[in-house]
Protein backbone atom coordinates (compact mmCIF):
# COMPACT_ATOMS: atom_id res chain seq x y z
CA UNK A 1 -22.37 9.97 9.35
CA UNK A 2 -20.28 13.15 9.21
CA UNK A 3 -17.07 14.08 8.01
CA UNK A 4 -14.52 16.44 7.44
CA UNK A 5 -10.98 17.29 5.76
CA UNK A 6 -8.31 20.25 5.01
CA UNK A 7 -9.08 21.91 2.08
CA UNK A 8 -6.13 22.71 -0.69
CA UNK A 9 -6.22 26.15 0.99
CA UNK A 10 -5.86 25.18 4.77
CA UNK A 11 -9.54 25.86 5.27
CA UNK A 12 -12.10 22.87 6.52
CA UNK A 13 -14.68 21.31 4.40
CA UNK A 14 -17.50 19.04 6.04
CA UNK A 15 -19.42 16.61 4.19
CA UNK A 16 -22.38 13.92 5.20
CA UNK A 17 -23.00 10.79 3.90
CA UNK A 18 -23.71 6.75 4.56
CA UNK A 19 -21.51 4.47 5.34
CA UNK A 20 -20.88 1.15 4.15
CA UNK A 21 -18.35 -1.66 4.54
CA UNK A 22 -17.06 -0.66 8.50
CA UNK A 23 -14.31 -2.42 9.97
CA UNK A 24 -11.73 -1.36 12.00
CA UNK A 25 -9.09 -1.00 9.85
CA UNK A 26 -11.12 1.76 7.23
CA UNK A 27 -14.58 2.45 5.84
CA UNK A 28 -17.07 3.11 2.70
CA UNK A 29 -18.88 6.02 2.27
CA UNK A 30 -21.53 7.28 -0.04
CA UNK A 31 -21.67 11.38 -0.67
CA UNK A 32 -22.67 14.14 -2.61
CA UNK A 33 -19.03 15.42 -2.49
CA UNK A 34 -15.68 13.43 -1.51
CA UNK A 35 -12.01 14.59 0.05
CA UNK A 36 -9.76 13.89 -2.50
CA UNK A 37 -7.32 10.36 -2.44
CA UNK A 38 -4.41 11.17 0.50
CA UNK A 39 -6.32 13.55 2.21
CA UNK A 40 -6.12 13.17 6.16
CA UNK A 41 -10.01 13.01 7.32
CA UNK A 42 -11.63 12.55 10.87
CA UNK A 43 -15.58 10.83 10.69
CA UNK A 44 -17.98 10.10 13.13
CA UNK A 45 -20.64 7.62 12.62
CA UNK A 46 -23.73 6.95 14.84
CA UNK A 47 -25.22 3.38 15.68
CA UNK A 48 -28.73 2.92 16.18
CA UNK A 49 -29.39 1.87 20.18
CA UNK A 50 -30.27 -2.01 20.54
CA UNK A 51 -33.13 -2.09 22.58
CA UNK A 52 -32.12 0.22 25.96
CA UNK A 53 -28.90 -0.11 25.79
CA UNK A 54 -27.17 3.50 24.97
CA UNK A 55 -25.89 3.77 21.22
CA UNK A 56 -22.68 2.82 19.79
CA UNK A 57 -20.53 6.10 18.46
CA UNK A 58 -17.16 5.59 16.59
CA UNK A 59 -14.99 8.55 16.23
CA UNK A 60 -12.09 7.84 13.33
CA UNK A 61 -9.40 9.61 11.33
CA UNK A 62 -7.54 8.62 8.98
CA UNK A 63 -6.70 9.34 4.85
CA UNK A 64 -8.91 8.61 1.79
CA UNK A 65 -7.47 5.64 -0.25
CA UNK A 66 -9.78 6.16 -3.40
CA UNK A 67 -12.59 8.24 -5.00
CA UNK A 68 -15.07 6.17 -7.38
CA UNK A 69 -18.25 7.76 -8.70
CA UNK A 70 -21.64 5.34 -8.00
CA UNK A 71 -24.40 4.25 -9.41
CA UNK A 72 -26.80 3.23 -6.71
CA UNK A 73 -28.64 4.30 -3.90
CA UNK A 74 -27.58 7.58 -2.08
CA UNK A 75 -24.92 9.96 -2.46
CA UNK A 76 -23.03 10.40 -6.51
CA UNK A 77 -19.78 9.44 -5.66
CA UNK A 78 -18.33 6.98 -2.91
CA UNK A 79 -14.60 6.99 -0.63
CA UNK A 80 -12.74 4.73 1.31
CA UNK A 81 -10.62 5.73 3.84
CA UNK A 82 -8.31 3.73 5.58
CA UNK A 83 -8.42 4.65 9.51
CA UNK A 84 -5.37 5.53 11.49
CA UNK A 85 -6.82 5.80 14.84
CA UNK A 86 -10.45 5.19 16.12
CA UNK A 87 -12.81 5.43 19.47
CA UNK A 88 -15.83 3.11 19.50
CA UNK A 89 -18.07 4.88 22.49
CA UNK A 90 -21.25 3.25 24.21
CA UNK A 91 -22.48 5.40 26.92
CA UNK A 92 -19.87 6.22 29.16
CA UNK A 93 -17.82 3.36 28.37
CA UNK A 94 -14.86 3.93 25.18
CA UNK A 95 -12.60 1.54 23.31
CA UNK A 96 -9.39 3.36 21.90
CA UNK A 97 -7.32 1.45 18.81
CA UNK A 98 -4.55 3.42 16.69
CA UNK A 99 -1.45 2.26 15.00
């Protein structure tokens, strides 16, 4: 999955990591580097396909709730983010959500 945030100085930073924990109303993530807590952030995260059918995309934004550094498997520090708005995309088909 890839991210991306405002930096302190206006200027964009861009980040990958792994998701964990998705649900519509915020996700998990695993990184080497994190937005810091209150920071508005827009990820995209790619599905695998299910057999033929095309693969599921979800487009989010929304603002980091914490920063936590990990101990496990990928990435040295983890974020949650709560999501504002979202678009779940399969194909040419798109499901919009936002509050």
């Amino acid at each position: 999955m890839g991210f991306s945030w405002k930096n302190l100085s206006g200027g964009h930073q861009w980040g990958e990591g792994i998701s964990r924990d998705i649900c519509t109303s915020g996700v998990f993530v695993y990184a080497d580097e994190a937005p810091p807590v209150g920071a508005v952030i827009r990820v995209q995260i790619q599905f695998p396909k299910l057999g033929k059918k095309a693969g599921l995309e979800m487009h989010a934004e929304g603002h980091v709730l914490r920063v936590e550094p990990t101990t496990g498997i990928v990435g040295t520090i983890g974020f949650a983010f709560a999501c504002r708005s979202f678009v779940l995309r399969n194909g040419k088909s798109a499901m919009k959500s936002g509050n």
